[in-house]
Protein backbone atom coordinates (compact mmCIF):
# COMPACT_ATOMS: atom_id res chain seq x y z
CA UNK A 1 -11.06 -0.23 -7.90
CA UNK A 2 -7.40 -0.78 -9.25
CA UNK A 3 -4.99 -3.14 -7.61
CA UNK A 4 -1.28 -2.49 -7.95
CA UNK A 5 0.93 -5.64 -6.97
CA UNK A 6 4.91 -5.56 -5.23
CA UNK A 7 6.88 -7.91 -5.16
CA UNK A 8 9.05 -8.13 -1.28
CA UNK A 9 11.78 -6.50 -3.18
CA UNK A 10 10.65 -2.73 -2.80
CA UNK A 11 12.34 -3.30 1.00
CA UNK A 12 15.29 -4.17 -0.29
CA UNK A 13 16.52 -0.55 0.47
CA UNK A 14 14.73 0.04 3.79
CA UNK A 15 13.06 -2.75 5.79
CA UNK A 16 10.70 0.12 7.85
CA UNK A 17 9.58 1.96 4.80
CA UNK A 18 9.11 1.42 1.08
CA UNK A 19 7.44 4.10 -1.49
CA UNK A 20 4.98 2.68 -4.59
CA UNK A 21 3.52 5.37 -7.12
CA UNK A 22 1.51 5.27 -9.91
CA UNK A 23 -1.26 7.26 -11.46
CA UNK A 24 -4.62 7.04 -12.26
CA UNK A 25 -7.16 9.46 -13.65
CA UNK A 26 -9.65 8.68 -10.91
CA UNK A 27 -9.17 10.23 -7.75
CA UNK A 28 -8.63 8.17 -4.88
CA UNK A 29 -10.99 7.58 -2.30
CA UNK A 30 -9.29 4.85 -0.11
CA UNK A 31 -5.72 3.05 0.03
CA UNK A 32 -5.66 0.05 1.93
CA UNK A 33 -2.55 -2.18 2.18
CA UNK A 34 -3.18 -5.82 1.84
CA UNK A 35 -0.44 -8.06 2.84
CA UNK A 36 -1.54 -11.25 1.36
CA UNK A 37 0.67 -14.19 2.29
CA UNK A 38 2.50 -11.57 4.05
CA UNK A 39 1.40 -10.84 7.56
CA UNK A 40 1.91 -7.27 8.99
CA UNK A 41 2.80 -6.40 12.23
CA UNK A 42 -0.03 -3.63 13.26
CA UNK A 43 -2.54 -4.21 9.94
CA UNK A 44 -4.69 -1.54 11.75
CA UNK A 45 -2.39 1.06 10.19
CA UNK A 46 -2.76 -0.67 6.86
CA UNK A 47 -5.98 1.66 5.88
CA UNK A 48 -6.10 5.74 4.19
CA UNK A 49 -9.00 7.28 3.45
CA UNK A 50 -9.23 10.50 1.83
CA UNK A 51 -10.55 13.80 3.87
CA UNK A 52 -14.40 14.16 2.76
């Protein structure tokens, strides 16, 4: 598992949609969005899983 941490300034530009990359040489499985001390509006949206 890898854990990539933002900051509230990547919605600086937009407030309805923000865009974080990175790579890694595993291939991804899951995303899931975890707003921490941040609460989110519809968290059931907040999960991707890869086709199997």
């Amino acid at each position: 598992m890898e854990t990539k941490h933002q900051t509230p300034v990547i919605w600086q530009q937009n407030e309805k949609q923000a865009t974080v990359s990175w790579s890694s040489s595993k291939k991804v499985k899951k995303i899931t969005l975890d707003g921490g001390v941040f609460m989110d509006y519809t968290a059931k949206d907040n999960d991707w899983e890869a086709v199997k």
